[in-house]
C-alpha atoms as a PDB file:
ATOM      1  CA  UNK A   1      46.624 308.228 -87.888  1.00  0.00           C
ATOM      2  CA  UNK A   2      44.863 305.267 -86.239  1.00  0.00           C
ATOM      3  CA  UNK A   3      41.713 304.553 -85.843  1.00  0.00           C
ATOM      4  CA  UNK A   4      39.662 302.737 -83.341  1.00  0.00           C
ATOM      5  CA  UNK A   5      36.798 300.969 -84.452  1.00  0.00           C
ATOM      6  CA  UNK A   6      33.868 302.627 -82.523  1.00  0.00           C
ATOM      7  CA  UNK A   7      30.056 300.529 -84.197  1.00  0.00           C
ATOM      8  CA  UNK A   8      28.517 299.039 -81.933  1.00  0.00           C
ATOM      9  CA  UNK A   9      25.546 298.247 -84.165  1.00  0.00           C
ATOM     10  CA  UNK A  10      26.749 294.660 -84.700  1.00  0.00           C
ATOM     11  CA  UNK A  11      25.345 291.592 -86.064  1.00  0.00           C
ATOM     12  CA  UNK A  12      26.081 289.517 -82.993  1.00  0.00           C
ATOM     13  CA  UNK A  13      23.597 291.944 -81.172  1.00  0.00           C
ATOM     14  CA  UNK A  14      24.126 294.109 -78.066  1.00  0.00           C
ATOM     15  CA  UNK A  15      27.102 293.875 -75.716  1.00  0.00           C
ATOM     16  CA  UNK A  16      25.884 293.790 -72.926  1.00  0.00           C
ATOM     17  CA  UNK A  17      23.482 295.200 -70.595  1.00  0.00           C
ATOM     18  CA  UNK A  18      25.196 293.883 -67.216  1.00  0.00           C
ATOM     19  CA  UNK A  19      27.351 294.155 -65.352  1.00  0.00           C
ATOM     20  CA  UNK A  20      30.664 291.726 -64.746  1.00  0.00           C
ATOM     21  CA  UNK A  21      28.996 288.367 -63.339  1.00  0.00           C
ATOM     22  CA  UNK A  22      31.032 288.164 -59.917  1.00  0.00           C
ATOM     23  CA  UNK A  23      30.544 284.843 -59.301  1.00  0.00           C
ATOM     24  CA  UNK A  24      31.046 283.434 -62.359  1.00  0.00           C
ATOM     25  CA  UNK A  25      35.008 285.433 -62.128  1.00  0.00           C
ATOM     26  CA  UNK A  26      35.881 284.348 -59.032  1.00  0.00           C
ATOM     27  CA  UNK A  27      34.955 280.625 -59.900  1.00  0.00           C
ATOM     28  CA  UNK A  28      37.304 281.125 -62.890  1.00  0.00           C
ATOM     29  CA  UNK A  29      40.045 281.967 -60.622  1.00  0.00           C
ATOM     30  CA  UNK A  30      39.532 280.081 -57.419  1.00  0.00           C
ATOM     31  CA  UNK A  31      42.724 279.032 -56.047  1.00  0.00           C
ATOM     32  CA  UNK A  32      44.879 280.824 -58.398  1.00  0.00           C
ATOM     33  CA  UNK A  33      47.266 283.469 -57.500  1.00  0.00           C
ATOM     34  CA  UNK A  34      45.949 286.093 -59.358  1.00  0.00           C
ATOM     35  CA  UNK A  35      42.449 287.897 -59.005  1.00  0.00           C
ATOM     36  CA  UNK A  36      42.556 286.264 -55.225  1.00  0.00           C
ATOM     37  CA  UNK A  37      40.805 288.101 -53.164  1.00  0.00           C
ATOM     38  CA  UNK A  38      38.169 290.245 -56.150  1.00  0.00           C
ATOM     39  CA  UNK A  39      38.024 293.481 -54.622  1.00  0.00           C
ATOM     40  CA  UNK A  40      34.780 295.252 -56.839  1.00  0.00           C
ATOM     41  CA  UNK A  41      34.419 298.988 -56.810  1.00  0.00           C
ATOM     42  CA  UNK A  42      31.960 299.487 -59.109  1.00  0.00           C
ATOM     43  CA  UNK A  43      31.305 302.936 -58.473  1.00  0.00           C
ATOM     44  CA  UNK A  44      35.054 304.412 -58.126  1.00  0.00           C
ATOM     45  CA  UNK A  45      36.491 306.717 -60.569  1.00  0.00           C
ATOM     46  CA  UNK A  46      40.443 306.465 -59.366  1.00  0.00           C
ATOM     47  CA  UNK A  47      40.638 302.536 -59.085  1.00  0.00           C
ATOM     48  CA  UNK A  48      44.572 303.354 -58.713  1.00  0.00           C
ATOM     49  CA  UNK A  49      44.460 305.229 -55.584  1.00  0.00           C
ATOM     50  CA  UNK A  50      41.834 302.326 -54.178  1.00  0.00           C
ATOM     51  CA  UNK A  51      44.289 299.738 -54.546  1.00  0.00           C
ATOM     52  CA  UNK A  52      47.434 301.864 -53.160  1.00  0.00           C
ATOM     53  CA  UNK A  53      45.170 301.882 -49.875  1.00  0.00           C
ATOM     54  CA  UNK A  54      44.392 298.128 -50.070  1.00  0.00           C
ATOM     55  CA  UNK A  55      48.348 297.600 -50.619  1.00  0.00           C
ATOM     56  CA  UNK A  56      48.746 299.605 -47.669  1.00  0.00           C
ATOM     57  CA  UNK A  57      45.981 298.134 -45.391  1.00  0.00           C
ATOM     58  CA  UNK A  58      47.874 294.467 -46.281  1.00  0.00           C
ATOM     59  CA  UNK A  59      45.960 293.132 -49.052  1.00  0.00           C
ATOM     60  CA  UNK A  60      48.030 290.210 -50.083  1.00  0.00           C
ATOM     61  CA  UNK A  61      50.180 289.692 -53.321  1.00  0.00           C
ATOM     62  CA  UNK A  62      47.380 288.780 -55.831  1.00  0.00           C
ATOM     63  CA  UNK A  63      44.583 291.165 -54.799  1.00  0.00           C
ATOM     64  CA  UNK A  64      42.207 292.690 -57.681  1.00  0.00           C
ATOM     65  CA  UNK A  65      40.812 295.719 -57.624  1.00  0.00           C
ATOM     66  CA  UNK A  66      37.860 295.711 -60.163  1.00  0.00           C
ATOM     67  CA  UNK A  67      35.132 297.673 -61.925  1.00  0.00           C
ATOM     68  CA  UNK A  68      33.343 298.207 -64.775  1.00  0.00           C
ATOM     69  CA  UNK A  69      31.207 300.219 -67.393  1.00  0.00           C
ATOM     70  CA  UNK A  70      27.473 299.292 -67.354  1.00  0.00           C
ATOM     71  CA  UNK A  71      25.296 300.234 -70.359  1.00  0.00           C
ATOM     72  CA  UNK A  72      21.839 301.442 -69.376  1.00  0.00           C
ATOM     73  CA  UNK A  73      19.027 301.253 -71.842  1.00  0.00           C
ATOM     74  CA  UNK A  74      19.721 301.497 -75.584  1.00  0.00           C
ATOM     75  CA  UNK A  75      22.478 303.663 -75.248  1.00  0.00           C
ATOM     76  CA  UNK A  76      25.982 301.623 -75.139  1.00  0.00           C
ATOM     77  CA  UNK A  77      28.878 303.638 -73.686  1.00  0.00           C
ATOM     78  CA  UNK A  78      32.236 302.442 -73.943  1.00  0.00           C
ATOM     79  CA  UNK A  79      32.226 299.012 -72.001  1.00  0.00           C
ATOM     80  CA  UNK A  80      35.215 298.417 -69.906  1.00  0.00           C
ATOM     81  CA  UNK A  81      36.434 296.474 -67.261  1.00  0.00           C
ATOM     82  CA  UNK A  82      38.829 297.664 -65.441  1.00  0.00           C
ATOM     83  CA  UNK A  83      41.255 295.881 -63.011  1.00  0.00           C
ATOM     84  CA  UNK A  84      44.343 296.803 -60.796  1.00  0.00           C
ATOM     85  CA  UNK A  85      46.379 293.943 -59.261  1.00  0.00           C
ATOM     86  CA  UNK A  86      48.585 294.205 -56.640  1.00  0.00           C
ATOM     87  CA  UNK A  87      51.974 292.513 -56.705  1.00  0.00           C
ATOM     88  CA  UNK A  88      54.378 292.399 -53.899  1.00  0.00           C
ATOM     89  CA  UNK A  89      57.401 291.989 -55.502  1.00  0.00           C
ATOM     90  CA  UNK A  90      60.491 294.131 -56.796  1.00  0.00           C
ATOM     91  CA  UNK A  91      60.557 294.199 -60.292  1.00  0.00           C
ATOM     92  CA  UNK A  92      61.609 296.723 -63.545  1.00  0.00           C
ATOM     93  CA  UNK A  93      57.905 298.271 -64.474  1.00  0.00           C
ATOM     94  CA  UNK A  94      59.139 297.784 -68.275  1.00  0.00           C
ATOM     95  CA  UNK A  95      59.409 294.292 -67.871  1.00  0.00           C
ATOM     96  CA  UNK A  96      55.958 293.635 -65.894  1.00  0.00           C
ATOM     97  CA  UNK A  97      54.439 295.923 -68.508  1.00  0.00           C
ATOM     98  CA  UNK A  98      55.509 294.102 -71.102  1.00  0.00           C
ATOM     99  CA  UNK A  99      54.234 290.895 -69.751  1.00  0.00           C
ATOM    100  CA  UNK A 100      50.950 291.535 -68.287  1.00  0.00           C
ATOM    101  CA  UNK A 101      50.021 293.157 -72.401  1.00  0.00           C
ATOM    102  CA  UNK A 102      51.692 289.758 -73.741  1.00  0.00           C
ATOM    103  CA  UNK A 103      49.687 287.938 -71.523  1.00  0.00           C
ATOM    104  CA  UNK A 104      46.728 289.630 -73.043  1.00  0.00           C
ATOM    105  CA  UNK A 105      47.586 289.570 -76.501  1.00  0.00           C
ATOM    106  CA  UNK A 106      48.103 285.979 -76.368  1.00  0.00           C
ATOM    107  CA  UNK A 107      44.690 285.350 -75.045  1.00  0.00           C
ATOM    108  CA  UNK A 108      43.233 287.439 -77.173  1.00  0.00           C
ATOM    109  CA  UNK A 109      44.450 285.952 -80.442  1.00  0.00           C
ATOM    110  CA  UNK A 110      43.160 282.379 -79.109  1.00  0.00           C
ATOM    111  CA  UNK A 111      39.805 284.217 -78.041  1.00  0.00           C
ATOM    112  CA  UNK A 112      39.743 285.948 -82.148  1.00  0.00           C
ATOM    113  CA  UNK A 113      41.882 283.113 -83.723  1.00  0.00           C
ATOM    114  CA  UNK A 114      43.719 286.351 -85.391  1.00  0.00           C
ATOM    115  CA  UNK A 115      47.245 287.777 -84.210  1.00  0.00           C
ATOM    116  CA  UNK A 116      47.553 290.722 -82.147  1.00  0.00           C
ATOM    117  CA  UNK A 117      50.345 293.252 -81.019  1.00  0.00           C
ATOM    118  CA  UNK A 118      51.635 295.250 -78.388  1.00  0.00           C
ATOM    119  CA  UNK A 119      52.618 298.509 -79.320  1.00  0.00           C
ATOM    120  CA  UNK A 120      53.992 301.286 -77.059  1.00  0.00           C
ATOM    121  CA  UNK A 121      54.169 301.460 -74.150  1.00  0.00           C
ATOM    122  CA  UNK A 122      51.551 298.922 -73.649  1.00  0.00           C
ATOM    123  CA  UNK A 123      48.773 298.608 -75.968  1.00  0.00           C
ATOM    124  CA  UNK A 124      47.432 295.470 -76.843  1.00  0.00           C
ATOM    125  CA  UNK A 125      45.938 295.693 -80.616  1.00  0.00           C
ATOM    126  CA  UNK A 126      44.189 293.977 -83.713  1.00  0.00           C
ATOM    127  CA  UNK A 127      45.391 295.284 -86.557  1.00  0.00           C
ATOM    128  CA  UNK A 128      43.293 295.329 -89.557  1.00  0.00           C
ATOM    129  CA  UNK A 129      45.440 296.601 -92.479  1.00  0.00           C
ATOM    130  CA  UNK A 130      45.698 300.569 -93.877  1.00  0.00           C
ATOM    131  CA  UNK A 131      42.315 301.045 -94.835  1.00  0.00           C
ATOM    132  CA  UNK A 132      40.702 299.243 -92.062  1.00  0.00           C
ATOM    133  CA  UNK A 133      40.388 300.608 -87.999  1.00  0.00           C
ATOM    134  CA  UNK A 134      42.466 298.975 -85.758  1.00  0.00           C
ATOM    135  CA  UNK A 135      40.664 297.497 -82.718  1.00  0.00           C
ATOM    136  CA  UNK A 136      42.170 298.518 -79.283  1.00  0.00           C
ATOM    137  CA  UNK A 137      41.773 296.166 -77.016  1.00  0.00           C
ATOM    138  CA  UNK A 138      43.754 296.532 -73.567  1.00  0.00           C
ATOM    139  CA  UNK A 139      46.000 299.355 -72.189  1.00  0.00           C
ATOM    140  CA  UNK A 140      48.368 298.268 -69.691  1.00  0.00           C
ATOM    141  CA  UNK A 141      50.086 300.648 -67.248  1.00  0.00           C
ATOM    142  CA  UNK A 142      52.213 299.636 -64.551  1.00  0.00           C
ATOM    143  CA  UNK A 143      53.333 301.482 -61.007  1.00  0.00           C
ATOM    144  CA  UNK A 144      56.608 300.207 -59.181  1.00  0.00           C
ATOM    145  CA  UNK A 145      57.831 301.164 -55.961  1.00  0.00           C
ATOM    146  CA  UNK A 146      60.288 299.345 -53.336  1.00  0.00           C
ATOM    147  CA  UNK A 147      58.564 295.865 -53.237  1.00  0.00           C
ATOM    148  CA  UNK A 148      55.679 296.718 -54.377  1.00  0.00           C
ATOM    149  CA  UNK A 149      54.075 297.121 -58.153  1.00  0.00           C
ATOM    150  CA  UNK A 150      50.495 297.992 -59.480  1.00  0.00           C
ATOM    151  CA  UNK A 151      49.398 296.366 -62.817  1.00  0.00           C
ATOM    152  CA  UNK A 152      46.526 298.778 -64.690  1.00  0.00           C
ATOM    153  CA  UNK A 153      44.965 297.018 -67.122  1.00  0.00           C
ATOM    154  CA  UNK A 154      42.059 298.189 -69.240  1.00  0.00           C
ATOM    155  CA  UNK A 155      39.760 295.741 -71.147  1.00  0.00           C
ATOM    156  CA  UNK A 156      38.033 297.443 -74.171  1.00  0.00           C
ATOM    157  CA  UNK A 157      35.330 295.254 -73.989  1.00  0.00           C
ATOM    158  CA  UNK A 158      33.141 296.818 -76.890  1.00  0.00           C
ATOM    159  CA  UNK A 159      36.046 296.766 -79.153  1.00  0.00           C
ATOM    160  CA  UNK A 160      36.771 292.995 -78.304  1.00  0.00           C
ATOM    161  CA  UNK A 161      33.636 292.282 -79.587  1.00  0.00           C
ATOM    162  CA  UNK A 162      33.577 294.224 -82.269  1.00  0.00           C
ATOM    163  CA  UNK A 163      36.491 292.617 -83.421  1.00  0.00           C
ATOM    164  CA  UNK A 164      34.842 289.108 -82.883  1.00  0.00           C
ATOM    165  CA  UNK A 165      31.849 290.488 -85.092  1.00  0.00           C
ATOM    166  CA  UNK A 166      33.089 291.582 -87.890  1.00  0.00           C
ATOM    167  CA  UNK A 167      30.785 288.955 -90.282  1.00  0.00           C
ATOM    168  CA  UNK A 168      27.272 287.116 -89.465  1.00  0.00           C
ATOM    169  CA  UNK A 169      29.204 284.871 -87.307  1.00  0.00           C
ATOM    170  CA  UNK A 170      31.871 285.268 -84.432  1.00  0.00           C
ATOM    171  CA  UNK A 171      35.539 285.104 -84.825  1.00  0.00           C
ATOM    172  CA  UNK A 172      35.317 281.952 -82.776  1.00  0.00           C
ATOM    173  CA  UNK A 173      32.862 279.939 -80.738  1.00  0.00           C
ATOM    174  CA  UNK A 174      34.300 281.812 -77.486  1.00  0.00           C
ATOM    175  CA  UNK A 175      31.797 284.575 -78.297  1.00  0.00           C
ATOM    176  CA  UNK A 176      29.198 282.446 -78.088  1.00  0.00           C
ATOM    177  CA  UNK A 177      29.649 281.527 -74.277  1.00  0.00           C
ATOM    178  CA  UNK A 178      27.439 283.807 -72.270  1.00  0.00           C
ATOM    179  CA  UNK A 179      30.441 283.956 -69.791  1.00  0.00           C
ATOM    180  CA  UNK A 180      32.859 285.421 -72.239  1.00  0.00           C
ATOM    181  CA  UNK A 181      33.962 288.291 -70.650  1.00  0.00           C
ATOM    182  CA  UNK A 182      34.446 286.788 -67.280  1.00  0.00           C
ATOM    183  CA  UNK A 183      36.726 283.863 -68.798  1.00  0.00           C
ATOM    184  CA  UNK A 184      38.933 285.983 -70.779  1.00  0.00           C
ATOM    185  CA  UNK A 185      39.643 288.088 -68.113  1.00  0.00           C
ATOM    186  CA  UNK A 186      40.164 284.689 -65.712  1.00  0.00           C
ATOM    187  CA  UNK A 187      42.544 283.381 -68.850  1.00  0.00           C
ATOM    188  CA  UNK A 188      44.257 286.601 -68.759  1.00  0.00           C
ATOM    189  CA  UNK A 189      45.068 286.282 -65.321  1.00  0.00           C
ATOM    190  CA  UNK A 190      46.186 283.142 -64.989  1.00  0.00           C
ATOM    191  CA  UNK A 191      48.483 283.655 -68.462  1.00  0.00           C
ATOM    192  CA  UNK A 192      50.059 286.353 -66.862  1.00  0.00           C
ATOM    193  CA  UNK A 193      50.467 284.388 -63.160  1.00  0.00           C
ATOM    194  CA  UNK A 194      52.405 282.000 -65.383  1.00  0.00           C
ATOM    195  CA  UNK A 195      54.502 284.171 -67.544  1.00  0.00           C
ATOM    196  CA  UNK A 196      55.542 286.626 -64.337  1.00  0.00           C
ATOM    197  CA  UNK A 197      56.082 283.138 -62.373  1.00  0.00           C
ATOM    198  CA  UNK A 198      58.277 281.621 -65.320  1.00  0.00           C
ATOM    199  CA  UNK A 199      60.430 285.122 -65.943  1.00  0.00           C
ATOM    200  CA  UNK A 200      60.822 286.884 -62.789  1.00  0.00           C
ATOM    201  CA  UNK A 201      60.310 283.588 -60.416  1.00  0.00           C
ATOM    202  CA  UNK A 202      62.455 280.952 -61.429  1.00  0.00           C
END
């Protein structure tokens, strides 16, 4: 059975104690399709159902719903960010699906400078061999409908970490920048903007 690597007592020192730095994300993505406008909902439970209503008020093809999991105190929960993107466009949920975790697994293995995979139906991974946990690091999930299709996407933030800390030193001087977090979700975006643009576009 698999494991998911759940120590957060790590050498490179606490996750985090903040929350997602706004500013810094939309910086990342100004003027690119994706994450434009950053709709954050920090204290909704069913981000889905918020960004079927922005869909439906007219939120353009783009849009971001967004929150995330602050730790308080010395007690880390599981940090997450957590985004749903709105898409207005007609295409096979299997496909998007498929892109949107490629798109992360490709950032991801220039972020850990180690390969990852996408297994099932989507879960973007690190494996570590047999004996070792694997490190879960995105679930995608995707909702189609007519012209219109939601892209889930959950960031294991705590495990994408703990896979960059797995010695005295990061994976890679990424996890050094103090904006980590906010870039690879930026570099996820804009990955995906250009594989959906370059398969379903042209």
């Amino acid at each position: 059975m698999e494991r998911t690597h759940d120590d957060h007592s790590l050498p490179g020192g606490a996750l985090t104690d903040t929350r997602l730095n706004l500013k810094a994300l939309r910086l990342a993505t100004h003027g690119w399709n994706l994450g434009n406008p950053l709709i954050y909902k920090p204290a909704v439970s069913d981000l889905c159902a918020v960004a079927r209503e922005l869909a439906n008020a007219g939120s353009p093809s783009g849009a971001l719903a967004l929150n995330d999991t602050q730790m308080v105190g010395d007690v880390q929960q599981h940090a997450e960010a957590h985004g749903v993107l709105i898409l207005r466009l007609a295409a096979p949920s299997a496909r998007v699906g498929l892109l949107a975790a490629r798109s992360v697994a490709e950032v991801a293995e220039a972020a850990l400078g180690r390969a990852c995979a996408v297994q099932g139906r989507w879960d973007v991974v690190l494996p570590t061999g047999d004996e070792q946990p694997t490190y879960s690091l995105c679930r995608v999930s995707v909702e189609a409908r007519e012209d219109l299709t939601l892209v889930e996407l959950r960031f294991a933030l705590d495990q994408l970490w703990a896979a960059a800390w797995q010695g005295a030193q990061p994976a890679t001087e990424f996890f050094a920048r103090a904006d980590w977090r906010e870039v690879f979700l930026a570099r996820t975006l804009h990955t995906l903007d250009g594989r959906l643009h370059a398969a379903l576009v042209a």
